[in-house]
C-alpha atoms as a PDB file:
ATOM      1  CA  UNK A   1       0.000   0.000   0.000  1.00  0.00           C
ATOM      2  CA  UNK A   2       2.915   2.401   0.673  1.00  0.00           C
ATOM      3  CA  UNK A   3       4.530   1.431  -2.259  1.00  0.00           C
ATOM      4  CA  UNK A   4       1.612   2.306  -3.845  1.00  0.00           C
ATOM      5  CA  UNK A   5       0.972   5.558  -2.381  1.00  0.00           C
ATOM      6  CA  UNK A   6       4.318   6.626  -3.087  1.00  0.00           C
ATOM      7  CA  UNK A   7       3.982   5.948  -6.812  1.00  0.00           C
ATOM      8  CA  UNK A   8       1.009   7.963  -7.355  1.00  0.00           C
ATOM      9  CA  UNK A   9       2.376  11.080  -5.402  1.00  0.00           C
ATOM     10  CA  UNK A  10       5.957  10.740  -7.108  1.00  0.00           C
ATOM     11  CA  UNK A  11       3.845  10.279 -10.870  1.00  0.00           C
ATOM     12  CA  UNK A  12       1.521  13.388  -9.601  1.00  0.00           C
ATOM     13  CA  UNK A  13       4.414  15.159  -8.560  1.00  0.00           C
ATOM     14  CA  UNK A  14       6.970  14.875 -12.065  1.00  0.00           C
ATOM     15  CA  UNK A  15       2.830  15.706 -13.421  1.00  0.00           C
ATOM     16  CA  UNK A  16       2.518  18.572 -11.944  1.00  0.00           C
ATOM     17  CA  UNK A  17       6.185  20.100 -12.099  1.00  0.00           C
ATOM     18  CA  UNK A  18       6.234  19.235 -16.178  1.00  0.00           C
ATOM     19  CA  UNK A  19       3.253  21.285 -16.184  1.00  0.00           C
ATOM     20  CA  UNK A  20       5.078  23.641 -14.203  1.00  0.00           C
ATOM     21  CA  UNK A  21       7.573  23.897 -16.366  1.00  0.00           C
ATOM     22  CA  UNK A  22       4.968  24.476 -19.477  1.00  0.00           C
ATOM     23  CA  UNK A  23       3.219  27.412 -17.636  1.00  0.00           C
ATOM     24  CA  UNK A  24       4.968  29.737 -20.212  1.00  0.00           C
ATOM     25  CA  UNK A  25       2.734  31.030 -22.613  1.00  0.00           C
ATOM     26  CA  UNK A  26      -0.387  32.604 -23.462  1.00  0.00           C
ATOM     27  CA  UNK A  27      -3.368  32.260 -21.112  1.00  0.00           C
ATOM     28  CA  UNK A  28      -6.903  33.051 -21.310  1.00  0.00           C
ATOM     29  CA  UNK A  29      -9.286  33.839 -18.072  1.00  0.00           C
ATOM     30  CA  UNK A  30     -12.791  34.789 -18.251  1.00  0.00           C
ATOM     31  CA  UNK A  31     -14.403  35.795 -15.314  1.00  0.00           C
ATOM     32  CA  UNK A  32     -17.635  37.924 -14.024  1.00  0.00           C
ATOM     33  CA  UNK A  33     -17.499  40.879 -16.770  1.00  0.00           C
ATOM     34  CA  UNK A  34     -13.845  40.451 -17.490  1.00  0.00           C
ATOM     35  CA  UNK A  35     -11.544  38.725 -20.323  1.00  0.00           C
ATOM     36  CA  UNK A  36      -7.864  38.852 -19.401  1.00  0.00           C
ATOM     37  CA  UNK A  37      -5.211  37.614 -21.904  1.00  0.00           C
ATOM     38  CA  UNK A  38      -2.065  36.629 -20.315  1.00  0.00           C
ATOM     39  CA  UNK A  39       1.004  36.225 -21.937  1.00  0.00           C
ATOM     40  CA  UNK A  40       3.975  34.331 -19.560  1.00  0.00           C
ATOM     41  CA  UNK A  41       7.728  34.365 -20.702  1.00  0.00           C
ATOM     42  CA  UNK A  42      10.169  31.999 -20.025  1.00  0.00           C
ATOM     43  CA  UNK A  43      12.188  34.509 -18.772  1.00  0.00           C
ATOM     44  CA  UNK A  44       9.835  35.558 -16.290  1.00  0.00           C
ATOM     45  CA  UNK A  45       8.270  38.667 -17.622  1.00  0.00           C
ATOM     46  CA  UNK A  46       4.559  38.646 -18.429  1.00  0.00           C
ATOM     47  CA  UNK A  47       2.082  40.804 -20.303  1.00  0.00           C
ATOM     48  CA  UNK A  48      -1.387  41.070 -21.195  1.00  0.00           C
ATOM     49  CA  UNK A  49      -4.660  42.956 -21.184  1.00  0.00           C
ATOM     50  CA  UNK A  50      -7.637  43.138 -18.893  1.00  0.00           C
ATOM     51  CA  UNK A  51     -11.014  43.827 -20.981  1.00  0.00           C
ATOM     52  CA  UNK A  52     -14.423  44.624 -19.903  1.00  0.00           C
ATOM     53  CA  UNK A  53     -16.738  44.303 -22.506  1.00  0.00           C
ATOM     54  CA  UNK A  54     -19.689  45.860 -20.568  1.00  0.00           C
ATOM     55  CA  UNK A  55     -18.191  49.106 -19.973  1.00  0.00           C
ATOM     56  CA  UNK A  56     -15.425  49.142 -22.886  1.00  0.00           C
ATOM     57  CA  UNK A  57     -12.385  49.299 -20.585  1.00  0.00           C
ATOM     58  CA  UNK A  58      -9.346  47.911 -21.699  1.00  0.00           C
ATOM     59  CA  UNK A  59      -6.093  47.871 -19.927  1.00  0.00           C
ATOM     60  CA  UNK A  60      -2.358  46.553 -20.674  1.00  0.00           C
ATOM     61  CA  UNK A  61      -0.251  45.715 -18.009  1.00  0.00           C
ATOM     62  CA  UNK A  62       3.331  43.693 -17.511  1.00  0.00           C
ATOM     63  CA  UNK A  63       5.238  42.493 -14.882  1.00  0.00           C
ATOM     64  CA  UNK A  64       7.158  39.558 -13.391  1.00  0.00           C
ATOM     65  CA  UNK A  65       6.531  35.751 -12.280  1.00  0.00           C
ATOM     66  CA  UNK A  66       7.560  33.301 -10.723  1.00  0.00           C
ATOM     67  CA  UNK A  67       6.493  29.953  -9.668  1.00  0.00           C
ATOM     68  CA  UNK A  68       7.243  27.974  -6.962  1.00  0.00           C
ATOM     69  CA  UNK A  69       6.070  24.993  -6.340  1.00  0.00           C
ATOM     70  CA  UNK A  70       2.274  25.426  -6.718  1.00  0.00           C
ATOM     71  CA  UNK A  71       2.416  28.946  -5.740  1.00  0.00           C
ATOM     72  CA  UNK A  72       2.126  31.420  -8.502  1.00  0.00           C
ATOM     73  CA  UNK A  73       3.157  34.786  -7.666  1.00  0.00           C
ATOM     74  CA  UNK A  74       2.767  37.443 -10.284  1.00  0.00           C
ATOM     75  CA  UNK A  75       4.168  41.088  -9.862  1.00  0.00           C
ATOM     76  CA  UNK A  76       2.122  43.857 -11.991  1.00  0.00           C
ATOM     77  CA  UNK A  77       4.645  46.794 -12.702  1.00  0.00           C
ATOM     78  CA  UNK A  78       3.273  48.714 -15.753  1.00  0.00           C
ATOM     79  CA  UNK A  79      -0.470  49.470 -16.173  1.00  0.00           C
ATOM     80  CA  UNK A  80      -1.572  52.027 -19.174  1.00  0.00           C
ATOM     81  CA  UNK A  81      -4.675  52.489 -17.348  1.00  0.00           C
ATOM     82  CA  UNK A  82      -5.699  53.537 -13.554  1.00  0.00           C
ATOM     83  CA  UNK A  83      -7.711  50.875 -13.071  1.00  0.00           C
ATOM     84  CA  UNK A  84      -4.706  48.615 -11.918  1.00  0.00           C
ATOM     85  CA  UNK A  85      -2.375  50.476  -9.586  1.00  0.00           C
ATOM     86  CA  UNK A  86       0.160  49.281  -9.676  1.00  0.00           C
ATOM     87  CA  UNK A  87       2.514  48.413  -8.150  1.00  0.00           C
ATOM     88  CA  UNK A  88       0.493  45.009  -7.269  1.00  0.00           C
ATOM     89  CA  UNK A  89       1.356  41.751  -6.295  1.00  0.00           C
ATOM     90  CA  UNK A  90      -1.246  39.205  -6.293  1.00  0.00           C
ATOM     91  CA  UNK A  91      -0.254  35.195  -5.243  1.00  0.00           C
ATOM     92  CA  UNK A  92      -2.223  32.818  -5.887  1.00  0.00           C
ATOM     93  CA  UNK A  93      -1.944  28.406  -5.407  1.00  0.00           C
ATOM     94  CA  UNK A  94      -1.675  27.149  -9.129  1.00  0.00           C
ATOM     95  CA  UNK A  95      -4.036  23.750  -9.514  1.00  0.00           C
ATOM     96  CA  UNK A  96      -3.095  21.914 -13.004  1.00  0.00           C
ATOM     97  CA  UNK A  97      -6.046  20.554 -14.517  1.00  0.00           C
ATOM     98  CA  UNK A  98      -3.826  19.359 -17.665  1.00  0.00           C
ATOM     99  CA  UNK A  99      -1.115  21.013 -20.343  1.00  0.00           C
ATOM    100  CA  UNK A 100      -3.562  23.570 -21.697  1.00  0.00           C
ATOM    101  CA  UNK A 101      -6.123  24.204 -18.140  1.00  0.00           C
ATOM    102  CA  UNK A 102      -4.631  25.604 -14.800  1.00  0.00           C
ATOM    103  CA  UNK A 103      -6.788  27.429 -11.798  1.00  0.00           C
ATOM    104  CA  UNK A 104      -5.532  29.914  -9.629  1.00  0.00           C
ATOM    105  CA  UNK A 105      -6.444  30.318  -6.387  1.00  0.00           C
ATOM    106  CA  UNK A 106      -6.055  34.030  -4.870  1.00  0.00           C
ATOM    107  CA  UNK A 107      -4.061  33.998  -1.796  1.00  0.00           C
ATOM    108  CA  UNK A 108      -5.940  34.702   1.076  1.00  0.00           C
ATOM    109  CA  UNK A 109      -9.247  34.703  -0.256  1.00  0.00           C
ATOM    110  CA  UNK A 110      -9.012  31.408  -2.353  1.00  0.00           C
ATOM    111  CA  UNK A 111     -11.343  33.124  -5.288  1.00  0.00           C
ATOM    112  CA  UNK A 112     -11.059  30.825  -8.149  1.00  0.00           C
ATOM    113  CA  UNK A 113     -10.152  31.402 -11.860  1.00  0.00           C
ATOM    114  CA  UNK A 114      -9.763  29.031 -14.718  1.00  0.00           C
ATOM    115  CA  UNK A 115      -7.081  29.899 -17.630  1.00  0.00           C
ATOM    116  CA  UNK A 116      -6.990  28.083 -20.702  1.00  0.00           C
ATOM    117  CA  UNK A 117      -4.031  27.805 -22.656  1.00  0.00           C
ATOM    118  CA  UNK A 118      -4.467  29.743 -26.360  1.00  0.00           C
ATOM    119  CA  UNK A 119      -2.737  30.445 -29.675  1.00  0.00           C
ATOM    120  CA  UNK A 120      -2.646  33.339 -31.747  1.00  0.00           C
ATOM    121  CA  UNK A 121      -0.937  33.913 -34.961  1.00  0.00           C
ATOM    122  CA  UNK A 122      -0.144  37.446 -34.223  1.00  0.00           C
ATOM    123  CA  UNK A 123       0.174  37.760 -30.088  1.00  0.00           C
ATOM    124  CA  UNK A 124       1.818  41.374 -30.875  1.00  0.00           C
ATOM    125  CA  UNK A 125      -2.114  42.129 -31.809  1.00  0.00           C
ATOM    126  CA  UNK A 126      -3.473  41.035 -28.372  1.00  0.00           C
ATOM    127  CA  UNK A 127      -0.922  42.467 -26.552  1.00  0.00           C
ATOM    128  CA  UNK A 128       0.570  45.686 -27.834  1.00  0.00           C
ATOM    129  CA  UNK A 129       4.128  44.803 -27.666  1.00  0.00           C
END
């Protein structure tokens, strides 16, 4: 039973940290009123936009990240609008689904939000750099 315990943690664990490893990319969350496009460099730089459809807002932003384990910690530096003041640090628990689905789960509040993995053909479009 131990034996088999430890196999499933150690084949969860190399899981997860591959996926870990993969988290570099672009990254699509929906949530409430809001569409945010992430986009995560291997180097540990990020960028993206934050949308609201209802009331037109849009607003770039880029930053830092690093992961850790399962805990995601990204640093917003730049914002071109003042509805992100920045600087802001939000940390969150990353849960892998699979390659192309991860949640993250705000530290301390544990609010929820699913990001798919995406493709674009032209991510200078999305993002503006």
């Amino acid at each position: 039973m131990k034996t088999l315990l430890l196999t499933l943690f150690l084949g969860l664990s190399a899981t997860l940290a591959s996926a870990f490893e993969s988290l570099p990319g672009n990254w699509l969350a929906i949530s409430h009123q809001t569409v945010t496009v992430y986009a995560f460099r291997k180097d540990g730089t990020m960028s993206g936009t934050y949308f609201t459809p209802k009331f037109d807002v849009r607003t770039t932003f880029s930053g830092k990240w690093t992961l850790e384990k399962e805990a995601l910690t990204i640093e917003f530096l730049e914002s071109s609008e003042p509805i992100m003041k920045v600087p802001l640090v939000d940390r969150n628990r990353l849960e892998v689904i699979d390659k192309d689905t991860v949640v993250l789960h705000t530290l301390p509040s544990g609010i929820s939000l699913e990001m798919k993995r995406i493709q674009f053909k032209k991510p200078k479009e999305v993002y503006g750099r």
